[in-house]
N, C-alpha and C. Protein backbone atom coordinates (compact mmCIF):
# COMPACT_ATOMS: atom_id res chain seq x y z
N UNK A 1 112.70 32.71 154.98
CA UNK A 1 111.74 33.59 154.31
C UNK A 1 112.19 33.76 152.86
N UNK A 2 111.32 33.64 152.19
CA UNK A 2 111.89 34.23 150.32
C UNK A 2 111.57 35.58 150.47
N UNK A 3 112.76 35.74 149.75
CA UNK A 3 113.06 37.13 149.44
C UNK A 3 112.18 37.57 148.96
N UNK A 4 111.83 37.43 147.50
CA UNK A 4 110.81 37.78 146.72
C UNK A 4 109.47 37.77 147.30
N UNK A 5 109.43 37.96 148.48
CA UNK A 5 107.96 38.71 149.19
C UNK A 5 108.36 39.64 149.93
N UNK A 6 109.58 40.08 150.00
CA UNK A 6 110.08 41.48 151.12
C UNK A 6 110.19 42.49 149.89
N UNK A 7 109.29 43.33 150.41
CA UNK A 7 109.25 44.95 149.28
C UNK A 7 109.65 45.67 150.60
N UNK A 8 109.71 47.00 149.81
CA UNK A 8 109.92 48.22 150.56
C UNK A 8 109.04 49.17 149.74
N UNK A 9 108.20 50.04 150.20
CA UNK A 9 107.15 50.86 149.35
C UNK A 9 106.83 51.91 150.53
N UNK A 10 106.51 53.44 149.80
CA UNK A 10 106.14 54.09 150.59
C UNK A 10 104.67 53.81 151.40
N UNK A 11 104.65 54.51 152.62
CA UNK A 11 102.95 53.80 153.68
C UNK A 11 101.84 54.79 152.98
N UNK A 12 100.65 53.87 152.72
CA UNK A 12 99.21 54.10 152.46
C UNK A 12 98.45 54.41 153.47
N UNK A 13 97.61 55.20 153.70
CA UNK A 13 96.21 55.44 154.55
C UNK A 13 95.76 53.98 155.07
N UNK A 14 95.83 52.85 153.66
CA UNK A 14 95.17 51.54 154.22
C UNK A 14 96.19 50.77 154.97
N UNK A 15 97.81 51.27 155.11
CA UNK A 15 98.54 50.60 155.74
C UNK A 15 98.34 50.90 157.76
N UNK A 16 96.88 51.32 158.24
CA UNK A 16 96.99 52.16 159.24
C UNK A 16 96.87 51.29 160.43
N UNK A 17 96.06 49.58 160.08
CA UNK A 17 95.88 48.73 161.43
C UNK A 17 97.11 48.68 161.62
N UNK A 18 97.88 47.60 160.18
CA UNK A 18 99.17 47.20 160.56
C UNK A 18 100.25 48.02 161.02
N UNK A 19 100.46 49.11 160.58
CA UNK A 19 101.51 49.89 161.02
C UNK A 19 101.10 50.11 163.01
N UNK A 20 99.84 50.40 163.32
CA UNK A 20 99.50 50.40 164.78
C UNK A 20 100.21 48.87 165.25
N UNK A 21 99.30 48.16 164.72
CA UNK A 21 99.84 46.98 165.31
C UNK A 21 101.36 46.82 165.65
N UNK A 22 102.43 46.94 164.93
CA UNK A 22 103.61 47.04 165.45
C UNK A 22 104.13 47.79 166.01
N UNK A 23 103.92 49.36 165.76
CA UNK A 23 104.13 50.63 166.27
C UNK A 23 103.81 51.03 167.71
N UNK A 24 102.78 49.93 168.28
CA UNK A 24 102.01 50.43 169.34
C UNK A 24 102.99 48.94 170.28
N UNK A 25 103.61 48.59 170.05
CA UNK A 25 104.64 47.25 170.42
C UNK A 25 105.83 47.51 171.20
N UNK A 26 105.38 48.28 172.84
CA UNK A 26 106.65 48.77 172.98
C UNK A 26 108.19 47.93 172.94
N UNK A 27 108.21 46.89 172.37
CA UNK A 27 109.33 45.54 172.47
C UNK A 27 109.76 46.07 170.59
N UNK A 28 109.03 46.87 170.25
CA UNK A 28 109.34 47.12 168.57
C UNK A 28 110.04 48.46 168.69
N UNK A 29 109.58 49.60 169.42
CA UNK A 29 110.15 50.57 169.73
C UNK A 29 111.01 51.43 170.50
N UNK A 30 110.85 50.29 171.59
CA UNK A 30 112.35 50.59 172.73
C UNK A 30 113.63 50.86 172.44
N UNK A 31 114.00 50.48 171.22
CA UNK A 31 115.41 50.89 170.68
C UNK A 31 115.30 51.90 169.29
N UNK A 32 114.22 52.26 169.08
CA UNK A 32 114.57 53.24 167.68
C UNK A 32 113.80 54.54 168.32
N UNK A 33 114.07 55.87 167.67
CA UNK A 33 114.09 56.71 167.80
C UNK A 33 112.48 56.97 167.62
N UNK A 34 111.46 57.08 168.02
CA UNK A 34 110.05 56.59 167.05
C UNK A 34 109.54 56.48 168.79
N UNK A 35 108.03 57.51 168.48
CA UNK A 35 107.61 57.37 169.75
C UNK A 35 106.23 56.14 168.89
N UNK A 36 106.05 55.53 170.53
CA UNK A 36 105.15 54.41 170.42
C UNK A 36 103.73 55.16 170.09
N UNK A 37 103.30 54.18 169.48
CA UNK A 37 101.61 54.64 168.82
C UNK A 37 100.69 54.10 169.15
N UNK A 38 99.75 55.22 169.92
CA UNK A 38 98.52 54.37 170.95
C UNK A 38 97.21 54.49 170.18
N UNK A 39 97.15 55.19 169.09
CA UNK A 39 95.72 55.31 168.09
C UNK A 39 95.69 54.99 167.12
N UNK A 40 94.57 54.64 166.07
CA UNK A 40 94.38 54.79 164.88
C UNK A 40 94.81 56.36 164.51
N UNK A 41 94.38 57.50 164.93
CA UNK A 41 94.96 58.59 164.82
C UNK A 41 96.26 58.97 164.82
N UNK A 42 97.15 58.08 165.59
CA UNK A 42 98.30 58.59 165.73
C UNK A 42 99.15 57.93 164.47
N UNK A 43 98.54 56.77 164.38
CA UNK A 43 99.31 56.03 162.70
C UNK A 43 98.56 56.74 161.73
N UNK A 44 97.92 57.55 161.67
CA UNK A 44 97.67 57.76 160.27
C UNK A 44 97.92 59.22 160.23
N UNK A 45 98.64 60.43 161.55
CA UNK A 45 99.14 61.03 161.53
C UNK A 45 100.56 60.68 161.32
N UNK A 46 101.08 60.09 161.28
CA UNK A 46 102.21 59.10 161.19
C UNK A 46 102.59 59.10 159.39
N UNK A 47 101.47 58.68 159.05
CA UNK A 47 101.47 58.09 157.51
C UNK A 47 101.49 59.31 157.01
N UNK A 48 100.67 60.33 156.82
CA UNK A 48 99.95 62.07 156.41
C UNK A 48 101.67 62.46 156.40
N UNK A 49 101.81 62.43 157.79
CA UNK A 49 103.08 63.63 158.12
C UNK A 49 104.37 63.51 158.77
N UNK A 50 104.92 62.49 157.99
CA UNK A 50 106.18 62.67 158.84
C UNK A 50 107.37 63.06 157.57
N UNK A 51 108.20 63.62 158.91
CA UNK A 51 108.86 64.43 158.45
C UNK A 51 110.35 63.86 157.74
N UNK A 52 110.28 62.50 158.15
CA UNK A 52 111.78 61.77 157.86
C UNK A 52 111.77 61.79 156.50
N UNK A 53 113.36 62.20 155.99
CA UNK A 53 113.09 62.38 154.36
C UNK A 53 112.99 61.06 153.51
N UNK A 54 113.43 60.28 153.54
CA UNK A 54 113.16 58.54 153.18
C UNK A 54 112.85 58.24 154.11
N UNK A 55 111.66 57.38 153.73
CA UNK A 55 110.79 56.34 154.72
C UNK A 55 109.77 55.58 153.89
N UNK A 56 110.29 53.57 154.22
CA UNK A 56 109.31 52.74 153.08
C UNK A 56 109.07 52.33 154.38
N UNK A 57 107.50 51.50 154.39
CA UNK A 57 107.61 50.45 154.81
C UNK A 57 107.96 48.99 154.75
N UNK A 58 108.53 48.37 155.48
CA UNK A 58 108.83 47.09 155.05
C UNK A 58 107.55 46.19 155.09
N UNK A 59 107.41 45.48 153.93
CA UNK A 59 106.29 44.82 153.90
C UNK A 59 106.63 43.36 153.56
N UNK A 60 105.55 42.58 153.61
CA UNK A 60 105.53 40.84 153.42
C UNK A 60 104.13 40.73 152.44
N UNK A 61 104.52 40.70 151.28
CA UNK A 61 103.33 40.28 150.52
C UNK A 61 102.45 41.10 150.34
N UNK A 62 102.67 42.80 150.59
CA UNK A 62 102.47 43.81 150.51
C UNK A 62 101.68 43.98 151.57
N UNK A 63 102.43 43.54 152.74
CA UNK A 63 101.00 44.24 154.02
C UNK A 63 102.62 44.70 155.27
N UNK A 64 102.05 45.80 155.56
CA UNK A 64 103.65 46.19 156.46
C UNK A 64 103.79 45.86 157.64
N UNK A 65 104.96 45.52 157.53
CA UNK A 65 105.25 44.77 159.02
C UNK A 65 106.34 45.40 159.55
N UNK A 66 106.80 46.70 158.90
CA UNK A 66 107.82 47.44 159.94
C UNK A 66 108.17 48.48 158.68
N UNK A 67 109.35 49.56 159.16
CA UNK A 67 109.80 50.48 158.47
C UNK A 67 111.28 50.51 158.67
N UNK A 68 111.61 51.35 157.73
CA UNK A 68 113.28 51.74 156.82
C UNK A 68 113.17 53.13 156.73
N UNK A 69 113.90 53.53 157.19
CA UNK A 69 114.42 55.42 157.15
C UNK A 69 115.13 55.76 156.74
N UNK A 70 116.07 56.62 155.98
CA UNK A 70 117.04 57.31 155.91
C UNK A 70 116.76 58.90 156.05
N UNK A 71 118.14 59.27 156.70
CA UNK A 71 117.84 60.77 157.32
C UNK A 71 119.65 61.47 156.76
N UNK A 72 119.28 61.78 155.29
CA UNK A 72 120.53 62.74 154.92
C UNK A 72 121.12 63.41 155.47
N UNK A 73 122.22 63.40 155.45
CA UNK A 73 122.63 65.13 155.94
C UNK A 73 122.68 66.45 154.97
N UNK A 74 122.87 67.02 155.29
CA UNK A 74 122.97 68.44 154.57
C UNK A 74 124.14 69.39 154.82
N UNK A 75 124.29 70.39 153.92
CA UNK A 75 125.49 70.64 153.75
C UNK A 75 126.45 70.08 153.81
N UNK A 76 127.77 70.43 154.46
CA UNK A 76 129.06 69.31 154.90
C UNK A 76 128.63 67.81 154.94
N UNK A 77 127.41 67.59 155.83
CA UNK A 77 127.27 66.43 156.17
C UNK A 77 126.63 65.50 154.57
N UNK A 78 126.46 66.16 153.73
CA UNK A 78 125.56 65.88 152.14
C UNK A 78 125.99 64.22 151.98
N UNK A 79 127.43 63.84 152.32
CA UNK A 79 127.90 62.88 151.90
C UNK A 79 127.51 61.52 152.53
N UNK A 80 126.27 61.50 153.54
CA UNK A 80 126.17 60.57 154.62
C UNK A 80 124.80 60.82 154.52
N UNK A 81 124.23 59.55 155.19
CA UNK A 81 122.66 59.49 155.78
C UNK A 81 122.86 58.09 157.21
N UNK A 82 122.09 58.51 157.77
CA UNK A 82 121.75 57.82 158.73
C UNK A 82 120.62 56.35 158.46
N UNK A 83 120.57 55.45 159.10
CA UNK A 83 119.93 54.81 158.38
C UNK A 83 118.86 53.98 159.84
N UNK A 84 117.94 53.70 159.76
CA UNK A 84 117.26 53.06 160.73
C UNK A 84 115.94 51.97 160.47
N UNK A 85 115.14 50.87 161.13
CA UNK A 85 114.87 50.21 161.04
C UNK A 85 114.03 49.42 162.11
N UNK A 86 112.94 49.08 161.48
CA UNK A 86 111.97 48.53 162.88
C UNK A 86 111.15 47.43 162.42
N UNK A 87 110.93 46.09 163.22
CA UNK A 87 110.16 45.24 162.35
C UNK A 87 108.83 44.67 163.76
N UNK A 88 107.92 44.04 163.12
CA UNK A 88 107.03 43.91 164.09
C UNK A 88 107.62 42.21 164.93
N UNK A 89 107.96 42.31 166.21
CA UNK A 89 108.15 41.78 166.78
C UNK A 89 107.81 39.69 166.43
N UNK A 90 106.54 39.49 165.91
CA UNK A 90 106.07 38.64 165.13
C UNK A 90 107.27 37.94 163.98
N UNK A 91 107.93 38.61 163.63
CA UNK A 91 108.24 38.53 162.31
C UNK A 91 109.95 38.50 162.84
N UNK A 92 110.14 38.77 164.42
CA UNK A 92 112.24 38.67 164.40
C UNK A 92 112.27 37.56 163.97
N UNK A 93 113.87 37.62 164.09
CA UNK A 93 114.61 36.20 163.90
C UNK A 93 114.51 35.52 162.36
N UNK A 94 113.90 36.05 161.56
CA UNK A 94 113.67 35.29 160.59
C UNK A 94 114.66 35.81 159.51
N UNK A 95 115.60 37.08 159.54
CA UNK A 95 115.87 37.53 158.31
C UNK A 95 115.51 38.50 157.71
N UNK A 96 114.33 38.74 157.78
CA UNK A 96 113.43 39.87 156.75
C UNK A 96 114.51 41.11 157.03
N UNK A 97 114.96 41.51 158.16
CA UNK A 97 115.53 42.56 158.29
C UNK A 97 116.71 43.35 157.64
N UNK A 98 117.56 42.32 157.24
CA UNK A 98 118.61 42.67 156.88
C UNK A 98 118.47 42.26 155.49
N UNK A 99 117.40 41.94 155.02
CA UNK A 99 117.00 41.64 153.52
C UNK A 99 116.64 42.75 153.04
N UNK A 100 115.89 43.49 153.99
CA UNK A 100 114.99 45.09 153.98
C UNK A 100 116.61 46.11 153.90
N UNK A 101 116.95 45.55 154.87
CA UNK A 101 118.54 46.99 154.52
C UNK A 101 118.73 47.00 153.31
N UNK A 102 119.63 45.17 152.60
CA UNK A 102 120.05 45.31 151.64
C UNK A 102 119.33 45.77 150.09
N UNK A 103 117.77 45.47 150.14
CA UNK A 103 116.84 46.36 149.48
C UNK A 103 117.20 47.76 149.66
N UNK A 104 116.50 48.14 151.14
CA UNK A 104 117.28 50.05 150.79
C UNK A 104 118.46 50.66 150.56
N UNK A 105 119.41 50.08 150.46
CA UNK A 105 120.83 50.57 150.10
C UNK A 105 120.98 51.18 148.95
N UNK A 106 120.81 50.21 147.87
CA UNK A 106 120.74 50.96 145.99
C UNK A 106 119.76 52.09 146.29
N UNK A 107 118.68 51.65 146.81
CA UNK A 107 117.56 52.91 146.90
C UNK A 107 118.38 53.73 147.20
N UNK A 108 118.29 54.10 148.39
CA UNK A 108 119.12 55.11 148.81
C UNK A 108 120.12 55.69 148.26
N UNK A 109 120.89 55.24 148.06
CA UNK A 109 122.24 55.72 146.75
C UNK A 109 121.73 56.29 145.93
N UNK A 110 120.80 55.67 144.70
CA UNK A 110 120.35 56.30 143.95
C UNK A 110 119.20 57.75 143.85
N UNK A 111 118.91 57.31 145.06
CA UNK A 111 117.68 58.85 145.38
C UNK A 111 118.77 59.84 145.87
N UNK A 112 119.60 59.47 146.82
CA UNK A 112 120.54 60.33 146.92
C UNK A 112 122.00 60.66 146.62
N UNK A 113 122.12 60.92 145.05
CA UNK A 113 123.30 61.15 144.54
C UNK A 113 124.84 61.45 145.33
N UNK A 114 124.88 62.58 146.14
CA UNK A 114 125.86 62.99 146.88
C UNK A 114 126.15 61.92 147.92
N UNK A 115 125.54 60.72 148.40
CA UNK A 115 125.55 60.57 149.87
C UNK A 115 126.33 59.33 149.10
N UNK A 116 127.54 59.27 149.75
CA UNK A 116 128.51 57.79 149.49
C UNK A 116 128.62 57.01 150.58
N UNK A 117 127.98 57.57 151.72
CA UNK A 117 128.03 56.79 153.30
C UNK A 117 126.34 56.60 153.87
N UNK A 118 126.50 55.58 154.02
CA UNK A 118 125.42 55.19 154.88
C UNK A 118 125.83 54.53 156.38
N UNK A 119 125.55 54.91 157.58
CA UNK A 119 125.62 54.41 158.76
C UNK A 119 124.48 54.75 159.44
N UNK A 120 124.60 53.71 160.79
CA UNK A 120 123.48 53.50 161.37
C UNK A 120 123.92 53.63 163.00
N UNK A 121 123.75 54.05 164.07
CA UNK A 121 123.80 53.77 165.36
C UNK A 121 123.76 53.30 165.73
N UNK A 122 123.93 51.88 165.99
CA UNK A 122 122.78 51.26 167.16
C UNK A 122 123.32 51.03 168.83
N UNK A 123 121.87 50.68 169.74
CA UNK A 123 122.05 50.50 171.08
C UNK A 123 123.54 49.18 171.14
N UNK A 124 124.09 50.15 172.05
CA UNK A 124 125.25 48.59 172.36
C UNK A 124 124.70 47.78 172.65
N UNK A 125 123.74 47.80 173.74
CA UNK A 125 123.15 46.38 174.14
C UNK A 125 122.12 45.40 173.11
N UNK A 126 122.07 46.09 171.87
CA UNK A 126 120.90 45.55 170.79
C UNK A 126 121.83 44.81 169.85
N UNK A 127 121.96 43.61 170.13
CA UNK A 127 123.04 43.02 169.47
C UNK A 127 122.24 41.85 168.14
N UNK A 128 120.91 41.86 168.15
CA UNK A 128 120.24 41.61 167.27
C UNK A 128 120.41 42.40 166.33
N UNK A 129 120.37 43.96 166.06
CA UNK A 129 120.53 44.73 165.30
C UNK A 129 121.98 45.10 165.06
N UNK A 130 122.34 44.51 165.80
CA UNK A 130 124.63 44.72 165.02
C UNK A 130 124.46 43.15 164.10
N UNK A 131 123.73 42.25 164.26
CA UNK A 131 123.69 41.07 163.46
C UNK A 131 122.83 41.53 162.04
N UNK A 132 121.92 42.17 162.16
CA UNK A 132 121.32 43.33 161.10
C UNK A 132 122.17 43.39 160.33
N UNK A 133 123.10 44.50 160.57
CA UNK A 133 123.48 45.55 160.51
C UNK A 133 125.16 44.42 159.56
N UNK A 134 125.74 43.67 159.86
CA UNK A 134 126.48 42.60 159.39
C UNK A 134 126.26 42.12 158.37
N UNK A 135 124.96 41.35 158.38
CA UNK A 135 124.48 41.09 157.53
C UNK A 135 123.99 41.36 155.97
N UNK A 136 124.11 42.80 156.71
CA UNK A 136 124.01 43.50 155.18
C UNK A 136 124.77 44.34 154.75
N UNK A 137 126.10 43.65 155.06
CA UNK A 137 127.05 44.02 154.83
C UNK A 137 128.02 46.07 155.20
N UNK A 138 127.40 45.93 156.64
CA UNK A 138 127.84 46.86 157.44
C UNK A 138 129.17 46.60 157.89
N UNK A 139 130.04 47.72 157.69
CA UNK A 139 131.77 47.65 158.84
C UNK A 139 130.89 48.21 160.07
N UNK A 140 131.50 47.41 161.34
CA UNK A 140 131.80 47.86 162.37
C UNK A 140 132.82 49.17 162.48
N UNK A 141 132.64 49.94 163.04
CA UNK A 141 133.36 51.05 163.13
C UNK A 141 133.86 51.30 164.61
N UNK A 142 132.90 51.04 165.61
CA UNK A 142 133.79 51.41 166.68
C UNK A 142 132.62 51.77 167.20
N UNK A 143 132.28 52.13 169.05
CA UNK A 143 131.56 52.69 170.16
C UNK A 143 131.78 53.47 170.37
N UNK A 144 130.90 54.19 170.38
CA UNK A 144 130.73 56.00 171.11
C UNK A 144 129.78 55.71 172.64
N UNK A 145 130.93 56.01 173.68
CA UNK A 145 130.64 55.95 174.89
C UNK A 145 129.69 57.01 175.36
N UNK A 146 128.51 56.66 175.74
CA UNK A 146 127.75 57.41 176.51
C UNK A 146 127.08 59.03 175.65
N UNK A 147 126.80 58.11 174.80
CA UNK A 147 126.59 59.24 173.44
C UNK A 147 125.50 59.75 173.03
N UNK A 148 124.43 59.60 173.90
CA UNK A 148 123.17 60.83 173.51
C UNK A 148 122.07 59.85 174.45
N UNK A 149 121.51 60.92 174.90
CA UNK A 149 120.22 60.50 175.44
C UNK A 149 118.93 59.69 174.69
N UNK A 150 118.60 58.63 175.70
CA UNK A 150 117.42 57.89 174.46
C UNK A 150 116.63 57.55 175.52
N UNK A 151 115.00 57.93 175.37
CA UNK A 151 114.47 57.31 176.33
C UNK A 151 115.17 57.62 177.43
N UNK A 152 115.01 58.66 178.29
CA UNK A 152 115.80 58.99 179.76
C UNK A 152 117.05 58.31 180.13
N UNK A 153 117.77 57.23 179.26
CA UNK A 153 118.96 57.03 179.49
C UNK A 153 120.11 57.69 179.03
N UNK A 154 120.96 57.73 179.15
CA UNK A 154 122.40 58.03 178.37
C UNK A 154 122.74 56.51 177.85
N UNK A 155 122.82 56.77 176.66
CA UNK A 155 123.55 55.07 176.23
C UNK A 155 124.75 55.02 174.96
N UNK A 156 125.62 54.19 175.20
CA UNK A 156 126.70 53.61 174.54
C UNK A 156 126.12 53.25 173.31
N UNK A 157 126.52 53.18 171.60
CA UNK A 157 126.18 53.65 170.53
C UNK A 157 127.28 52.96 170.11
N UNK A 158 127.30 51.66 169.37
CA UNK A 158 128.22 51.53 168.06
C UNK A 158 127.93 51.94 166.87
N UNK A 159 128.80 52.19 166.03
CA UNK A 159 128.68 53.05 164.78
C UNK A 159 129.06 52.50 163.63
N UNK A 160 127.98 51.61 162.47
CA UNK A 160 128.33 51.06 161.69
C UNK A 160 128.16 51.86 160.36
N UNK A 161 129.18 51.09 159.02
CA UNK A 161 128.82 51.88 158.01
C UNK A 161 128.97 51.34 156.74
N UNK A 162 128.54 51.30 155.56
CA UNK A 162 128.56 51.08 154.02
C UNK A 162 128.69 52.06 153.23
N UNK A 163 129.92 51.94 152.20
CA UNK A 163 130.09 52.89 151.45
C UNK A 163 129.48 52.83 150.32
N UNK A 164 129.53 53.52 149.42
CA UNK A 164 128.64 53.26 147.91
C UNK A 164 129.52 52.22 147.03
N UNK A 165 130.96 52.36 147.58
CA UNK A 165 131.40 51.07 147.10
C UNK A 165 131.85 50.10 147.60
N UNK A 166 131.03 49.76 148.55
CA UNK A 166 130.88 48.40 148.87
C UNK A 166 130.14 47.61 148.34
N UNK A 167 130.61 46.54 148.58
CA UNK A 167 129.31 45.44 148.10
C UNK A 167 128.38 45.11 148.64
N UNK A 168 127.15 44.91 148.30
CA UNK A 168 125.95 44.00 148.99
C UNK A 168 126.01 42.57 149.06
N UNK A 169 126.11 42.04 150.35
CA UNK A 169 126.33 40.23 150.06
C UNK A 169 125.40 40.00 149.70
N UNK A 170 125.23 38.64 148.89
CA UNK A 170 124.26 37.85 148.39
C UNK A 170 124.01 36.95 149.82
């Protein structure tokens, strides 16, 4: 994939088929925190009102084919954000994903002054997304056993992270 067609931009009213279209994909949403979307109503309540404080969509040629989050902390926690990621099933395997991280990273830094850490969770068993997560130049940090409920399971959680001075690979 060339790079130079992966943006990240906040979601439009007109972004409302495509965002359904992937959103409503339970194979897109089984591992992120993000309940699945069964309406035109529910994506464009989606778009109106959500509450996550960074959120672009990831797009291809400006039409979206998944989303990028970050979720700061506050107070004590000021120095960190969480970071998350979803692409439309159509579109794995190719890359776009970890092209989309390394796009939101500077973002992120720069919108949020205080925050020198960025990490991300992911499912142990989602080992597509620890290849993500590598790729764009994430440390492995280590597994948190049996570490929060998702979807009626209890599940195992590795914990990756980028500092503000790290590098972004090329």
């Amino acid at each position: 994939m060339d790079s130079s067609r992966i943006t990240l931009r906040p979601y439009r009213s007109t972004d409302v088929d495509d965002l359904l279209s992937w959103a409503s994909d339970d194979r897109v949403t089984r591992s992120i925190h993000f309940t699945t979307l069964t309406s035109k109503e529910d994506a464009l309540t989606f778009i109106d009102k959500s509450s996550i404080p960074w959120r672009r969509s990831i797009c291809i040629d400006d039409r979206s084919i998944g989303i990028m989050v970050a979720r700061p902390g506050s107070g004590d926690d000021r120095c960190r954000a969480e970071i998350g990621y979803a692409l439309a099933a159509e579109y794995w395997g190719q890359g776009i994903t970890p092209m989309a991280v390394k796009l939101a990273i500077p973002l992120i830094f720069k919108e949020f002054p205080e925050i020198v850490r960025l990490q991300a969770l992911s499912d142990a068993e989602n080992k597509a997304s620890h290849r993500v997560l590598e790729k764009a130049g994430f440390i492995k940090e280590g597994m948190f056993r049996k570490y929060f409920y998702f979807k009626g399971e209890i599940k195992d959680v590795v914990l990756y992270s980028f500092l503000s001075t790290d590098s972004i690979p090329t």
